[in-house]
C-alpha atoms as a PDB file:
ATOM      1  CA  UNK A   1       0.000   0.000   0.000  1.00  0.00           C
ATOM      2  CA  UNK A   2       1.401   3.198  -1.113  1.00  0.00           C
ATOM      3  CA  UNK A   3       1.720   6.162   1.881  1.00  0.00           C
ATOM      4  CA  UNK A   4      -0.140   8.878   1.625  1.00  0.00           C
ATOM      5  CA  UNK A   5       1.403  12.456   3.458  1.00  0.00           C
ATOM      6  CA  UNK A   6      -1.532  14.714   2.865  1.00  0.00           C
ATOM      7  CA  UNK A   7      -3.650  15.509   5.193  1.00  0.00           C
ATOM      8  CA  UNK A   8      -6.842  13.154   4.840  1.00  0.00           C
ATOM      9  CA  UNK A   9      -9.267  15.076   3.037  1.00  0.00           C
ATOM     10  CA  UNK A  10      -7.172  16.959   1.106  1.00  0.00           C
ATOM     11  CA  UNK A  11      -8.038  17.372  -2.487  1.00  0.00           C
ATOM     12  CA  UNK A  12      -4.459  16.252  -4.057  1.00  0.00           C
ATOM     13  CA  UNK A  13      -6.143  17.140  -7.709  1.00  0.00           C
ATOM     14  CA  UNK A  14      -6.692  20.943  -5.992  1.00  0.00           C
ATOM     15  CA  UNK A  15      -3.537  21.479  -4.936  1.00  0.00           C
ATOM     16  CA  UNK A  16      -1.878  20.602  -8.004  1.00  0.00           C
ATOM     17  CA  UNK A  17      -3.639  23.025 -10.353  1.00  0.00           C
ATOM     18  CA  UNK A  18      -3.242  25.740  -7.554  1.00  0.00           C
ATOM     19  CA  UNK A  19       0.423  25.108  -8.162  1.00  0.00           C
ATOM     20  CA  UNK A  20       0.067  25.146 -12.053  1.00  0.00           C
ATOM     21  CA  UNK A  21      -1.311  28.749 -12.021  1.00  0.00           C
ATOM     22  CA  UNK A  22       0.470  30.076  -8.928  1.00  0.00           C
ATOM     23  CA  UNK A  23       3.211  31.224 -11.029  1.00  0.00           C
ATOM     24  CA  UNK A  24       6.448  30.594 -12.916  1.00  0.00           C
ATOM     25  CA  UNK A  25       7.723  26.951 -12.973  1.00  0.00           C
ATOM     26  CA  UNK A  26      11.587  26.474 -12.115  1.00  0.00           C
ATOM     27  CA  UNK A  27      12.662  26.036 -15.365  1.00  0.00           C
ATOM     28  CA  UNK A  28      10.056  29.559 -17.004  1.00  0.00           C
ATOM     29  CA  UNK A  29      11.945  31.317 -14.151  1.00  0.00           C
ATOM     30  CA  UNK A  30      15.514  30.153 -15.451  1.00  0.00           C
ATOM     31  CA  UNK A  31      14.712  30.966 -18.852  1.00  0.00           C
ATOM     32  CA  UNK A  32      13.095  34.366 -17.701  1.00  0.00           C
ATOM     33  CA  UNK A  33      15.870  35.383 -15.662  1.00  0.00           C
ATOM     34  CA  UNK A  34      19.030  34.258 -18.406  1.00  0.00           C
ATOM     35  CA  UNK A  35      16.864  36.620 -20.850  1.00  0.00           C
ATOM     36  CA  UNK A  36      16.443  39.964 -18.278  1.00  0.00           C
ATOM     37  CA  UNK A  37      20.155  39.233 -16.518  1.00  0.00           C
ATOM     38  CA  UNK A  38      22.068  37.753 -18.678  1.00  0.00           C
ATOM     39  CA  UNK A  39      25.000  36.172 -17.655  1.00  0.00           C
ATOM     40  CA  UNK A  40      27.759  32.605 -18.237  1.00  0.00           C
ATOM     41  CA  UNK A  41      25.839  29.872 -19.936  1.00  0.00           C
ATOM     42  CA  UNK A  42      22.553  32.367 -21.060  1.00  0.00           C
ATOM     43  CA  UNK A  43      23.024  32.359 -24.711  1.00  0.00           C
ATOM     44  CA  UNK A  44      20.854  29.339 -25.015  1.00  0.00           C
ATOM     45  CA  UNK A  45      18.044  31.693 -23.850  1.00  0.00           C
ATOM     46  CA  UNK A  46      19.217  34.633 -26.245  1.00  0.00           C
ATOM     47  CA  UNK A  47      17.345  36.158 -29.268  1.00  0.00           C
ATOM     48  CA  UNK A  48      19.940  37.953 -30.491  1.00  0.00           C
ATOM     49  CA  UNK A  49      21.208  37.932 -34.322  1.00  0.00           C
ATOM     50  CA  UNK A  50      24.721  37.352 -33.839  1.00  0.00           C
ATOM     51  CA  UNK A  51      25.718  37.779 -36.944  1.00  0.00           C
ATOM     52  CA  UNK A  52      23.727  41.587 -37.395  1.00  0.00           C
ATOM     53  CA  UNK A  53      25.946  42.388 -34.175  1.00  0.00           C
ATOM     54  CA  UNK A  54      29.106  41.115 -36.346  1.00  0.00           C
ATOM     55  CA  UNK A  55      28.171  42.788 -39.508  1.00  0.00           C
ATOM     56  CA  UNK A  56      26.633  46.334 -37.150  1.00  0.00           C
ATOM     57  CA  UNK A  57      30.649  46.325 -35.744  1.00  0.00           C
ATOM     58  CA  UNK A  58      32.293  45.528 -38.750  1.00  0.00           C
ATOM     59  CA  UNK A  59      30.302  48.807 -40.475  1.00  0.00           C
ATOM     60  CA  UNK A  60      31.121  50.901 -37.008  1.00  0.00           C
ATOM     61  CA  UNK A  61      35.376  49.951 -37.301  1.00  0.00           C
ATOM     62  CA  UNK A  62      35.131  50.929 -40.842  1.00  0.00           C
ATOM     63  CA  UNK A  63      33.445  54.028 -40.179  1.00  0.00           C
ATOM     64  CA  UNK A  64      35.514  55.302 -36.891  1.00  0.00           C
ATOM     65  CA  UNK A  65      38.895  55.038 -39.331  1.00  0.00           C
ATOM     66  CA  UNK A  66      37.898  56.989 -42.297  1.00  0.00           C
END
């Protein structure tokens, strides 16, 4: 017989969708926090076009020497 810790009476089912709209789950707040922070290992979470920010300071040096 499998042990049960709740409290007798308590509606297990309840609980569980109370959790599922109480907020961010761990991994929603990881992903939120990478993208506002940033920080090591965050670039999995990043929108950001490398390659425009390559091209964007390519065009910048080029224009700063002439």
């Amino acid at each position: 017989m499998k042990k049960n810790n709740a409290a007798e009476g308590t509606d297990i089912e309840a609980l569980k969708q109370q959790s599922r709209r109480s907020g961010l789950s761990y991994n929603e707040a990881k992903a939120y926090i990478a993208k506002t922070t940033g920080g090591h290992g965050t670039n999995i979470y990043s929108n950001t076009d490398v390659e425009e920010v390559k091209r964007k300071n390519r065009q910048s040096r080029e224009n700063s020497s002439n």
